[in-house]
Protein backbone atom coordinates (compact mmCIF):
# COMPACT_ATOMS: atom_id res chain seq x y z
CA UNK A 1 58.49 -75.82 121.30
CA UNK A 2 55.53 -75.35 123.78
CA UNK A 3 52.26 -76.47 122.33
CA UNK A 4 49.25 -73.80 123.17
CA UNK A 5 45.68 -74.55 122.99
CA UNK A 6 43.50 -71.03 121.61
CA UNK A 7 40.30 -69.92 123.20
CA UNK A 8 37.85 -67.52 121.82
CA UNK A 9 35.26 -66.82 124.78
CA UNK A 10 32.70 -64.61 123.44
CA UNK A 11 30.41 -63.16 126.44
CA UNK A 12 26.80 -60.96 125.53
CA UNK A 13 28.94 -57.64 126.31
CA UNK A 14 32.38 -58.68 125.68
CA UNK A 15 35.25 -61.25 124.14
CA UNK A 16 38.36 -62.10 124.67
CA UNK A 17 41.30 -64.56 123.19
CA UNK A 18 43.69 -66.34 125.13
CA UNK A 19 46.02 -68.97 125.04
CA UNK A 20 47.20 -71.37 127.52
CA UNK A 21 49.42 -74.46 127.80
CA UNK A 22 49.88 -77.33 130.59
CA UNK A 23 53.18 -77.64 132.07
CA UNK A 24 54.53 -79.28 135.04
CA UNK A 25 50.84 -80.13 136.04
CA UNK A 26 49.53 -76.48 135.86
CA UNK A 27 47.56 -74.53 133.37
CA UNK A 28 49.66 -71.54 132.00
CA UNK A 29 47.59 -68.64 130.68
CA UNK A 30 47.61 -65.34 128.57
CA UNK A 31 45.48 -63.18 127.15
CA UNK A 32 45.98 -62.46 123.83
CA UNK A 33 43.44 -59.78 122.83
CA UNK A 34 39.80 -58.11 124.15
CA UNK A 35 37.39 -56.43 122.66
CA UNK A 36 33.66 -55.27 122.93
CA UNK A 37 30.67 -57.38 121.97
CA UNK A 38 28.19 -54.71 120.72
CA UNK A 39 24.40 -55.09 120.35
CA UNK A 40 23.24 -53.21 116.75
CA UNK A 41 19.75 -52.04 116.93
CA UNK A 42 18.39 -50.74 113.73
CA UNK A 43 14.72 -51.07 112.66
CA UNK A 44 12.98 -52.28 115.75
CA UNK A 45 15.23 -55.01 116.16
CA UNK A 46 19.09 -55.77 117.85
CA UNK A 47 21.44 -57.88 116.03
CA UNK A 48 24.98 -59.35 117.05
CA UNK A 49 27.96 -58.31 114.63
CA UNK A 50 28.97 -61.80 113.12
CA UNK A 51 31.47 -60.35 110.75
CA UNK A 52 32.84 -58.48 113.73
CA UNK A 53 32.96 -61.20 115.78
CA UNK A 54 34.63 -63.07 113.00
CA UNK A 55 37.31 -59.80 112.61
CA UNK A 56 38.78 -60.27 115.99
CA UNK A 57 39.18 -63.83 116.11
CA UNK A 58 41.10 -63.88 112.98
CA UNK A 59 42.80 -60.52 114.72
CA UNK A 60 43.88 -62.85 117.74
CA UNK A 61 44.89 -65.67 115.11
CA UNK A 62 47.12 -63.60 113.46
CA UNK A 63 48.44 -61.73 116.15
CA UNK A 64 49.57 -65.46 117.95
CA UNK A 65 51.11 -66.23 114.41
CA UNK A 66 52.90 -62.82 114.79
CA UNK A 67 54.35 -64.26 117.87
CA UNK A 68 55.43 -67.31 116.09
CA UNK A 69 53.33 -69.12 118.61
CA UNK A 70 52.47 -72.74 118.41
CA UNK A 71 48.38 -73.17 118.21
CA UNK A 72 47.66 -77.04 119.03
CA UNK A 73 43.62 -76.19 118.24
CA UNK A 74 41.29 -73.63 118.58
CA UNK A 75 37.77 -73.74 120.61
CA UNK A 76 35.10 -71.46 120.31
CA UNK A 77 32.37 -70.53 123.47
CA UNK A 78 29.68 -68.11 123.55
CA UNK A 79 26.65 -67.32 125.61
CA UNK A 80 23.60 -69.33 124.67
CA UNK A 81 20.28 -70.10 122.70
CA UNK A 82 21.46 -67.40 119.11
CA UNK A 83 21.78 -68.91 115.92
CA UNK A 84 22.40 -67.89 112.66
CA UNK A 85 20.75 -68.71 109.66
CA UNK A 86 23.05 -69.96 106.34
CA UNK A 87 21.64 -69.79 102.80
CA UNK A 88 22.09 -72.59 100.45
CA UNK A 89 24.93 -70.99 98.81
CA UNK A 90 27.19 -70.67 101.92
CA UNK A 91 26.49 -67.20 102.63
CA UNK A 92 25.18 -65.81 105.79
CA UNK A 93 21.34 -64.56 105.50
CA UNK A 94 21.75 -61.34 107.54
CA UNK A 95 23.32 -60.27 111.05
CA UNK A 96 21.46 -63.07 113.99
CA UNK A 97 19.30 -61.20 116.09
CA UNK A 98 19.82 -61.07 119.56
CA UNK A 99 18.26 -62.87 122.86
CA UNK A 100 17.12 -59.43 123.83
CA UNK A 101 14.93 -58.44 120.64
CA UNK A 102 11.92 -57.26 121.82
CA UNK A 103 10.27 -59.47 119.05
CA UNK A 104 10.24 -62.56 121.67
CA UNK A 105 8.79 -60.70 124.28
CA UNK A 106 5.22 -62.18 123.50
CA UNK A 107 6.30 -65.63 121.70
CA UNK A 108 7.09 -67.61 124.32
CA UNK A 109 3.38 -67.30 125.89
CA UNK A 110 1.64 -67.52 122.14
CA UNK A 111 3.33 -70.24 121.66
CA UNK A 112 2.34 -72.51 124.46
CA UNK A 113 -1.31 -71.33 124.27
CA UNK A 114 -1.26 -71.97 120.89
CA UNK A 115 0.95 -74.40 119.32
CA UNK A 116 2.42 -76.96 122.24
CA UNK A 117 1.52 -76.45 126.33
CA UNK A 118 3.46 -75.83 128.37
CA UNK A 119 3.66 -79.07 130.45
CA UNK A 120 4.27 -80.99 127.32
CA UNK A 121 7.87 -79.25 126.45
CA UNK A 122 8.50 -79.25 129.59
CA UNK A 123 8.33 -82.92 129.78
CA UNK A 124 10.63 -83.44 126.33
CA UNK A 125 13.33 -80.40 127.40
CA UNK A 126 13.37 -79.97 130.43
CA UNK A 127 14.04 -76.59 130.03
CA UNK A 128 13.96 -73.03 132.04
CA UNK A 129 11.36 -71.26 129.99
CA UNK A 130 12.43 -68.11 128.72
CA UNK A 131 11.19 -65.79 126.41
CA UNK A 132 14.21 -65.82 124.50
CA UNK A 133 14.71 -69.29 124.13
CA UNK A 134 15.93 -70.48 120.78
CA UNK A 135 12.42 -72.40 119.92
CA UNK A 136 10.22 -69.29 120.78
CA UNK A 137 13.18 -66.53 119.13
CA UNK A 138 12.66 -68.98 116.24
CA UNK A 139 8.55 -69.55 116.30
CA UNK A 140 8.52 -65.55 116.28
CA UNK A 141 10.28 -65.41 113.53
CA UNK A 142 8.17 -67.83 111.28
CA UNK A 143 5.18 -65.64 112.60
CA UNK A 144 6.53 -62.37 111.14
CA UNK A 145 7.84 -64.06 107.75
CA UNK A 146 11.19 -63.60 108.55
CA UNK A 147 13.23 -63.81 104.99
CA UNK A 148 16.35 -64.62 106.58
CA UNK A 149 14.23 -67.88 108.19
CA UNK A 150 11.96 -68.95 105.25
CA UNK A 151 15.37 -69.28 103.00
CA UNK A 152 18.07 -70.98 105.25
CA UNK A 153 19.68 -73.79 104.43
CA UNK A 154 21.10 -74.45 107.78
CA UNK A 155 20.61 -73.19 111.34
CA UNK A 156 23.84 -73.24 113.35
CA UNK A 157 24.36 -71.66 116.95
CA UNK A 158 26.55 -69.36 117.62
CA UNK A 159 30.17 -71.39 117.98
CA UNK A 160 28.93 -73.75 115.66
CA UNK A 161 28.64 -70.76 113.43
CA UNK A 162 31.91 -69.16 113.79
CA UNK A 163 33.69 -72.82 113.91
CA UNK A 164 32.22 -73.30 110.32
CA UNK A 165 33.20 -70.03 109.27
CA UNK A 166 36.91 -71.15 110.18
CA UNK A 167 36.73 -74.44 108.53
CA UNK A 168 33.80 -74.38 106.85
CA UNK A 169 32.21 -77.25 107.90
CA UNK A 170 28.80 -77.46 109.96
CA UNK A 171 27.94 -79.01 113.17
CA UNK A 172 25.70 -79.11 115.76
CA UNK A 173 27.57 -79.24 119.47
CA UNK A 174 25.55 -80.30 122.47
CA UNK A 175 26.33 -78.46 125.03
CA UNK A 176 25.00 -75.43 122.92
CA UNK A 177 22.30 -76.98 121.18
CA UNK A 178 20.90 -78.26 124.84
CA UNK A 179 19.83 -74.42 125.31
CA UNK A 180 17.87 -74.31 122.60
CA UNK A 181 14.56 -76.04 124.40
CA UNK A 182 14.31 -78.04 121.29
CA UNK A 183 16.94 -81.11 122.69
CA UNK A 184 15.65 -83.97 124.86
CA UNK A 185 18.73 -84.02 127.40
CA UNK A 186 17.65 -87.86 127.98
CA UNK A 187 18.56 -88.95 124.26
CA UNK A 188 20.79 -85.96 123.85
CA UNK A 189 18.79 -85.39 120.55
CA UNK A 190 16.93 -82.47 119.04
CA UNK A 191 13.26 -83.57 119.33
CA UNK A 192 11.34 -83.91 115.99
CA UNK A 193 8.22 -82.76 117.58
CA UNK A 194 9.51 -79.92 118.98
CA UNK A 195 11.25 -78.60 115.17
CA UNK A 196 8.24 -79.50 113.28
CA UNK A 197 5.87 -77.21 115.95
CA UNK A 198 8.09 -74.32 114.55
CA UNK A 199 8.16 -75.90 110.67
CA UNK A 200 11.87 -76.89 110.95
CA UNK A 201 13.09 -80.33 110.19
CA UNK A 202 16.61 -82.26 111.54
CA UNK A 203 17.96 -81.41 108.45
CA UNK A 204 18.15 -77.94 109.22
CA UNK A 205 20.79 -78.28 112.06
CA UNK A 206 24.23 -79.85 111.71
CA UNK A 207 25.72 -82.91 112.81
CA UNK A 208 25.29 -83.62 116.59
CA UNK A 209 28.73 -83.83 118.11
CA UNK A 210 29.71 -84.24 121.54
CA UNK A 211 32.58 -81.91 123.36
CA UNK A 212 36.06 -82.68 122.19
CA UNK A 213 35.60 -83.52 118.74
CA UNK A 214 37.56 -81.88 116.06
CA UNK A 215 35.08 -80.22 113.93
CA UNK A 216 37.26 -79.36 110.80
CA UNK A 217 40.98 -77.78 110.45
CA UNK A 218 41.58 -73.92 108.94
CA UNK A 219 40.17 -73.18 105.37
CA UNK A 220 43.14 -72.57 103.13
CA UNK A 221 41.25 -69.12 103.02
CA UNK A 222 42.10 -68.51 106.80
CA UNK A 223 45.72 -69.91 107.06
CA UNK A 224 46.54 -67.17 104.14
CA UNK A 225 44.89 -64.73 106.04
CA UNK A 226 46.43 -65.50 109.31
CA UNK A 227 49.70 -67.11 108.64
CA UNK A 228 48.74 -70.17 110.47
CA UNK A 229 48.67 -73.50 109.34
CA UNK A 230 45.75 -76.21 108.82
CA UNK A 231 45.26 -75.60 112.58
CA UNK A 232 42.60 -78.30 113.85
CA UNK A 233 39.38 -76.83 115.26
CA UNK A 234 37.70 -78.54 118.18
CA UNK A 235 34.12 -78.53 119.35
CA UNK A 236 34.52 -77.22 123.33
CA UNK A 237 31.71 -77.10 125.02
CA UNK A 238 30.27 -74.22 122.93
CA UNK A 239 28.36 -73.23 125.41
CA UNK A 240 30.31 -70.57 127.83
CA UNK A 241 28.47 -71.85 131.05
CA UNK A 242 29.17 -75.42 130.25
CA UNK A 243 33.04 -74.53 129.90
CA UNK A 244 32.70 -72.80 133.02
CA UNK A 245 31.22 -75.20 134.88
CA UNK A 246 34.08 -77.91 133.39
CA UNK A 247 36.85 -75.57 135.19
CA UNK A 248 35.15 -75.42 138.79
CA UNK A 249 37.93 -76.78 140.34
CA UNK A 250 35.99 -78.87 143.32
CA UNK A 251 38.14 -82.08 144.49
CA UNK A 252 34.31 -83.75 144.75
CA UNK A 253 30.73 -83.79 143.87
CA UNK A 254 29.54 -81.76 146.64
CA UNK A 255 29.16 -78.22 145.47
CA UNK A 256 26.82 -76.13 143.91
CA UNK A 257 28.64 -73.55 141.44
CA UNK A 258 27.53 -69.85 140.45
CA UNK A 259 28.83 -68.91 137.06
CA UNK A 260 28.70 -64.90 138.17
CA UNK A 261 28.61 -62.52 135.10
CA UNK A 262 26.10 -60.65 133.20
CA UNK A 263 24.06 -63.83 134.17
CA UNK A 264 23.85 -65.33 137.30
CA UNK A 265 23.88 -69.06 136.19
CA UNK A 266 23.47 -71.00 139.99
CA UNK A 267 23.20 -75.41 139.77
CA UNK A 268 24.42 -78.76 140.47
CA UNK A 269 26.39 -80.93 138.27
CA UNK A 270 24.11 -84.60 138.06
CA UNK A 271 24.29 -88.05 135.89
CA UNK A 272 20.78 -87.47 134.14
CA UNK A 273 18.65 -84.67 133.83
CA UNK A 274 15.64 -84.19 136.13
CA UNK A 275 12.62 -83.49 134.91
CA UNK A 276 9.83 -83.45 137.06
CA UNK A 277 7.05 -81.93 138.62
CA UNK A 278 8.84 -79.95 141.15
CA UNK A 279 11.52 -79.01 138.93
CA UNK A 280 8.64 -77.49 136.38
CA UNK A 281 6.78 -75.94 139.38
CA UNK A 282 9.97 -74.07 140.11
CA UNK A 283 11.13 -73.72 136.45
CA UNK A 284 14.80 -75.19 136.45
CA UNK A 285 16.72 -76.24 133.49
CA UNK A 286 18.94 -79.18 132.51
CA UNK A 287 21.55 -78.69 129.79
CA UNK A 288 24.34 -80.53 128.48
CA UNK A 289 27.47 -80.75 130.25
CA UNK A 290 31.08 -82.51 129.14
CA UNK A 291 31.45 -86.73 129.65
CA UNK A 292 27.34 -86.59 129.43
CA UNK A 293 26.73 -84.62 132.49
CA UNK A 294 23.69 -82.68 133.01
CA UNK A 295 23.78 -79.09 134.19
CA UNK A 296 20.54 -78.42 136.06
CA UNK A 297 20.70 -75.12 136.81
CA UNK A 298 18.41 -71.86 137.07
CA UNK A 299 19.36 -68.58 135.00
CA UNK A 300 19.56 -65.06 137.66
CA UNK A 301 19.25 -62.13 135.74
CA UNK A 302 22.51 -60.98 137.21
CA UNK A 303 25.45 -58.06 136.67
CA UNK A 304 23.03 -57.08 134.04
CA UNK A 305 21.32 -54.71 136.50
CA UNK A 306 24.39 -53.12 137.66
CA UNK A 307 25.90 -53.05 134.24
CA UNK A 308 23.07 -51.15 133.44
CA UNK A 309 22.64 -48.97 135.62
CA UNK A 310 26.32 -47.83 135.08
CA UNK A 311 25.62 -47.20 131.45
CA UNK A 312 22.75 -44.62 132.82
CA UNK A 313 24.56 -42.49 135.42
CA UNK A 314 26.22 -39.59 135.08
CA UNK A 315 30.17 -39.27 133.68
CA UNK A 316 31.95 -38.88 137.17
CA UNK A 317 29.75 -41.72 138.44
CA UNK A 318 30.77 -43.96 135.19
CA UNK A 319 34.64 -42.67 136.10
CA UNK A 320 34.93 -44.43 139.27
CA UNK A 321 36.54 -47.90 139.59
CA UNK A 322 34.30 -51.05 140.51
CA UNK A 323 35.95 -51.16 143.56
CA UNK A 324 34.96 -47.23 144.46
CA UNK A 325 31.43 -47.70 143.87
CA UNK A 326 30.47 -50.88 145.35
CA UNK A 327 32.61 -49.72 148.20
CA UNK A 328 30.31 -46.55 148.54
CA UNK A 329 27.29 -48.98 148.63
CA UNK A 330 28.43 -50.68 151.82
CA UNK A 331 27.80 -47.77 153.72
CA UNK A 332 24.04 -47.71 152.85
CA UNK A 333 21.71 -48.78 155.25
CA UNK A 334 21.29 -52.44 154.15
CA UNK A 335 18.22 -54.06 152.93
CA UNK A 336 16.60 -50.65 152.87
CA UNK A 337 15.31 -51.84 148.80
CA UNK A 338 15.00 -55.07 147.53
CA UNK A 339 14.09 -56.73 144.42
CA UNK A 340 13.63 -59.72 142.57
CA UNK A 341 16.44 -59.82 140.21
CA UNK A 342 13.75 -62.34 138.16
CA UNK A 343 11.07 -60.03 137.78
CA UNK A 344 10.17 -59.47 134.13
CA UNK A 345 10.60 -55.56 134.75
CA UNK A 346 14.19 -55.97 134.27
CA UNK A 347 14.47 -57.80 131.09
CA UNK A 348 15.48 -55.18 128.96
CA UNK A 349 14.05 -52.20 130.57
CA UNK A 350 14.45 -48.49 128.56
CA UNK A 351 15.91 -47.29 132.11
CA UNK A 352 17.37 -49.80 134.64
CA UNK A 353 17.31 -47.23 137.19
CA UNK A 354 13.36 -46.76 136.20
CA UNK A 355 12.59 -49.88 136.39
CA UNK A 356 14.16 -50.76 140.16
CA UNK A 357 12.75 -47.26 141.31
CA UNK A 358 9.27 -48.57 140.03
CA UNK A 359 9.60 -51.89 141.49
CA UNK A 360 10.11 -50.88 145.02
CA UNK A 361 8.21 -47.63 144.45
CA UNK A 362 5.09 -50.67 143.64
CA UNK A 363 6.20 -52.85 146.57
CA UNK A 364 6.11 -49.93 149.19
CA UNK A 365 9.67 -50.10 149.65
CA UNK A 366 12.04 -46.82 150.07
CA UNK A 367 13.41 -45.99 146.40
CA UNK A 368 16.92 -46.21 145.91
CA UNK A 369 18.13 -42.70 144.41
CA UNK A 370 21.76 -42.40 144.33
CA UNK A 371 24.78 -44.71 142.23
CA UNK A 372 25.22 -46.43 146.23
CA UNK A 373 21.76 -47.19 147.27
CA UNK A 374 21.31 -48.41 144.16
CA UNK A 375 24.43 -50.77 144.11
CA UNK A 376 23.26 -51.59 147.64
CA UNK A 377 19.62 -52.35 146.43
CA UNK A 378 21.07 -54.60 143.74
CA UNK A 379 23.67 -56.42 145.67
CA UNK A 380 21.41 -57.52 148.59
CA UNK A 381 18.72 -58.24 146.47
CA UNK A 382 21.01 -61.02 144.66
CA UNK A 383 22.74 -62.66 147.28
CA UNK A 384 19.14 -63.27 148.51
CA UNK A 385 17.93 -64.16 145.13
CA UNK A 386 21.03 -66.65 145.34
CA UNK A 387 19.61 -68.16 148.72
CA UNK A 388 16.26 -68.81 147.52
CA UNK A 389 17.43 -70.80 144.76
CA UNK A 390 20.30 -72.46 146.50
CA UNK A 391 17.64 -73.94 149.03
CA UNK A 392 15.83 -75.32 146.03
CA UNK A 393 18.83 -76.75 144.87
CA UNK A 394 19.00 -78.60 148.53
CA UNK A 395 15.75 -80.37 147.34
CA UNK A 396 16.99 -81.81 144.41
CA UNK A 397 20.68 -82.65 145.13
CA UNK A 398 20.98 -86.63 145.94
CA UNK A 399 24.27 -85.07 148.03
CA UNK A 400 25.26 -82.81 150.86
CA UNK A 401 26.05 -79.13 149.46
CA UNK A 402 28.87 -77.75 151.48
CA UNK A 403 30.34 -75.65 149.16
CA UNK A 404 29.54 -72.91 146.35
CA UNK A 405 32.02 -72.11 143.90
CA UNK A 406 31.52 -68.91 142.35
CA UNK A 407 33.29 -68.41 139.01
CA UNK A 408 33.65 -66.03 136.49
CA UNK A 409 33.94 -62.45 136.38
CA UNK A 410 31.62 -61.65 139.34
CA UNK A 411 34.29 -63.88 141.84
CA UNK A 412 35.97 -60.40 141.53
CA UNK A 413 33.53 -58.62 143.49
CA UNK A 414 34.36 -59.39 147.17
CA UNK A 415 31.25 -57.45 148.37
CA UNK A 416 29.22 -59.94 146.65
CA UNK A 417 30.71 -62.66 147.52
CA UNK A 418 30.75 -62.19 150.74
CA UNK A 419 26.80 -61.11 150.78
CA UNK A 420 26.49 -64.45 148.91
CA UNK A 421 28.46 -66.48 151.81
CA UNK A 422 26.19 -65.16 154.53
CA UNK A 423 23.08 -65.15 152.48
CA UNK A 424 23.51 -69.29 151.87
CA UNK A 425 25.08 -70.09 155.00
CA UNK A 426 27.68 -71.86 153.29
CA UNK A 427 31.85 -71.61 152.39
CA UNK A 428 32.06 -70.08 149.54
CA UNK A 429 34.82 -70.21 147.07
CA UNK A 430 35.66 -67.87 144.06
CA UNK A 431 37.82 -68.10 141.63
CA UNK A 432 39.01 -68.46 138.56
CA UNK A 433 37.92 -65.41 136.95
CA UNK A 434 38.20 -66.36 133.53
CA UNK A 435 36.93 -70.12 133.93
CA UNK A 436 35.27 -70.56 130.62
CA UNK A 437 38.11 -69.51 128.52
CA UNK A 438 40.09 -72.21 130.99
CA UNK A 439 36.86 -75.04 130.74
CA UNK A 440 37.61 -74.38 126.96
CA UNK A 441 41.66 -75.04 126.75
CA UNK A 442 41.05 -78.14 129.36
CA UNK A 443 38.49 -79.51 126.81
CA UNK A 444 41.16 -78.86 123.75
CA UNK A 445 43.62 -80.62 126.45
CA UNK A 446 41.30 -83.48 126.85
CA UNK A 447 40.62 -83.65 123.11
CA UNK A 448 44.57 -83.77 122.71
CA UNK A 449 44.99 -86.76 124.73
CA UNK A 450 46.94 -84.67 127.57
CA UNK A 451 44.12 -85.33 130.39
CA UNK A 452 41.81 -88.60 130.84
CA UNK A 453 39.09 -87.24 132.13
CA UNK A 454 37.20 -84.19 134.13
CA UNK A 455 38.35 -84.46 137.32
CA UNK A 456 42.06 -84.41 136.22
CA UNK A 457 41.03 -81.30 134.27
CA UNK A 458 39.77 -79.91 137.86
CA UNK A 459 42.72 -81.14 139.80
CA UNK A 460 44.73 -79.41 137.39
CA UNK A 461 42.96 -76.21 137.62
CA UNK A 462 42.76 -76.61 141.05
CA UNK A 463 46.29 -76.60 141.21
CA UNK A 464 47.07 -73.91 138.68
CA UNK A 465 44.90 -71.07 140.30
CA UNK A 466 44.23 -68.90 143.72
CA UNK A 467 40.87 -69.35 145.08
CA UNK A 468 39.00 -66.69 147.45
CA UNK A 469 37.53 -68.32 150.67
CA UNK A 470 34.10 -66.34 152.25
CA UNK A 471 32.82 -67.99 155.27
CA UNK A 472 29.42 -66.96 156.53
CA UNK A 473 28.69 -64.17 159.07
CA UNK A 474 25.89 -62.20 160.44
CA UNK A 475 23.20 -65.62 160.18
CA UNK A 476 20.56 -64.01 162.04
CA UNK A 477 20.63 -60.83 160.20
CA UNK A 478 20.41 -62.38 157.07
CA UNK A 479 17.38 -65.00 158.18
CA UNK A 480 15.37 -61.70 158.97
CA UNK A 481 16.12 -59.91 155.56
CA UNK A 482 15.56 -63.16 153.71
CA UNK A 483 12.02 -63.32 155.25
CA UNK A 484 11.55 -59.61 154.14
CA UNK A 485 12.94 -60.51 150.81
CA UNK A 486 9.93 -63.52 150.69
CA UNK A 487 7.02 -61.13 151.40
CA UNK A 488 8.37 -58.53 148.72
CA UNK A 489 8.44 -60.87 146.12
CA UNK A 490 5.07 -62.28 147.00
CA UNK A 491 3.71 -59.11 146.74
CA UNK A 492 4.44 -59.34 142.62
């Protein structure tokens, strides 16, 4: 009987199960359910669904058992920096609130004038800052006397928090806890400092564990429920960026990736973190990768535009395929409207569509009015977004890039991709689409004994999917819109 590793990859809009199995020196795949991932706003605030979340993983468990389907392990990914709070009597203290509450809109910059400067967190995290960053989501909650905050017992992030709801034991994985900006990526350690500025203590958090360690097996609770045995849990690298990043399936060093979703997440794979002046000028990040890698890196505020703007146009706009609108964009006059994906307008805007009209309306630009100059707006805006950060990459890289690998759901968009290609000047290669549910089985592989060590995992997946190549085009076209793009944004 096959032996199949289980993945829940939870993205901010969406999640998925699947369940995959190595044979013959390939990774076999299918998924096994997908549902939404809905943001709850009631009362001034938005909230993830835990118990929801919860709901359709033990749907996908017992829909495998159904099956009669062999589950080695399970691994849990999600997005980054949420947490949830646990009371001293094992019970969840309310729904987690999400990245996007507007309650963090104002912490991050109280905090550093107030509490820590900026330089100095910097120097310990090495982190991009963020509003929504799990030290200034949490230092906004102490300020408004958050119940749920004064009374827990235990703060775990997001997989850590649906692993111990499986097996019911806590930890703290690294990969996840390194986007927190309260973990110095040098000693891999939350930093005392750092937790006592927001009146927390070590205590609060779980055990640190490093990717591939079994956390637990299935509470007798959960095998009754699901029919499954005492199924062994394993900590992936909870973090869905860090299991996408394991699966880029480059045969050497020498690439840069772009983990292309909701997020654009665009970096370099190194030894050790860097943390310098440079990299704080320009605001990168380093968080924790598998085998002790660092993933320094710089978040894009990505799909999010175009996902939406989608949500805001009309019904027979909203009907067409992916395919049928961004095709309609391509025959807009290009670089007509362009943006800064970054800009602090579009971090969770009441109207998207608003809030790029009033960007180029207040960089004398043309504004964008229909669904295609709006795609248009968005997609040449991020490919050059992409370049700008890609050349900062350059500076930091101790090796030749020659290569990006885009991953994730946005190697689907061919448009895109190829806009990406010419933008950097580079080969670009895309594919897989579903990388961090694959980054996550790999790890439950490696955890199993089955591979040695990351770059089998990527020869593997190398050899197990069907990569996209873009080659660049159109260099002096793009040169010219670049410098356009560089006077826009200075202009902010």
């Amino acid at each position: 009987m096959k032996n199949y590793f289980f993945a829940v990859d939870l993205g901010a809009t969406s999640g998925r199960t699947i369940i995959g199995n190595i044979a013959d020196g390939r990774l076999v795949q299918e998924e096994v359910t997908r549902f939404p991932n809905n943001l709850i706003e009631q009362g001034g605030h938005f909230y993830w669904d835990i118990f929801a979340l919860y709901h359709e993983i033990i749907r996908g468990l017992k829909e495998v058992a159904k099956r009669g389907v062999n589950i080695s392990s399970i691994g849990i990914d999600t997005w980054g920096v949420d947490f949830v709070f646990i009371g001293d009597d094992g019970a969840i203290l309310r729904n987690p609130r999400a990245y996007r509450d507007p309650v963090t809109f104002d912490a991050m910059d109280d905090y550093l004038k107030h509490v820590i400067c900026r330089e100095e967190v910097y120097e310990v995290a090495g982190i991009q800052f963020m509003n929504f960053n799990s030290i200034f989501q949490l230092y906004a909650m102490k300020r408004e006397g958050n119940t749920a905050f004064k009374h827990a017992d235990k703060i775990l992030f997001m997989p850590d928090a649906l692993s111990w709801m499986l097996t019911g034991n806590e930890v703290c994985e690294y990969t996840i806890a390194s986007t927190s900006e309260l973990l110095d990526p040098r000693t891999k350690l939350l930093d005392e400092r750092l937790l006592q500025s927001i009146g927390l203590t070590r205590s609060k958090f779980g055990k640190m564990v490093k990717p591939g360690t079994m956390i637990g097996t299935l509470t007798d609770e959960v095998q009754r429920i699901t029919g499954l045995g005492p199924v062994p849990v394993i900590a992936v690298a909870g973090h869905d960026t860090a299991s996408a990043v394991a699966a880029v399936p480059a045969r050497n060093e020498n690439f840069a990736y772009l983990s292309s979703g909701t997020w654009s997440l665009m970096g370099i794979e190194t030894k050790d973190a860097i943390i310098n002046k440079r990299s704080y000028e320009l605001n990168f990040t380093n968080e924790g990768g598998i085998e002790g890698t660092t993933r320094f890196l710089k978040n894009i505020c990505g799909m999010w535009l175009y996902e939406r703007c989608r949500k805001e146009w009309p019904e027979e706009v909203r009907r067409l395929s992916h395919p049928e609108l961004q095709g309609s964009a391509m025959d807009v006059e290009p670089f007509r409207s362009i943006i800064n994906p970054d800009d602090e307008l579009f971090a969770n805007p009441p109207s998207m569509l608003e809030a790029i009209q009033t960007y180029c309306r207040n960089t004398n630009q043309t504004v964008p009015e229909t669904p295609a100059e709006i795609c248009r707006c968005i997609f040449d805006s991020l490919a050059l977004r992409y370049r700008q950060v890609f050349a900062w990459l350059k500076e930091f890289a101790s090796f030749d890039l020659n290569v990006l690998h885009i991953i994730g759901g946005g190697s689907l968009n061919k448009y895109l991709n190829q806009f990406t290609a010419d933008a950097l000047g580079v080969e670009v290669l895309a594919g897989p689409q579903e990388c961090t549910a694959i980054g996550n089985m790999m790890m439950q592989a490696k955890a199993a004994g089955l591979v040695s060590d990351i770059w089998e995992m990527r020869r593997i997946i190398a050899d197990s999917v069907e990569l996209v190549k873009y080659e660049p085009k159109d260099k002096v076209v793009w040169d010219a819109a670049y410098k356009k793009y560089l006077e826009i944004v200075a202009k902010k």
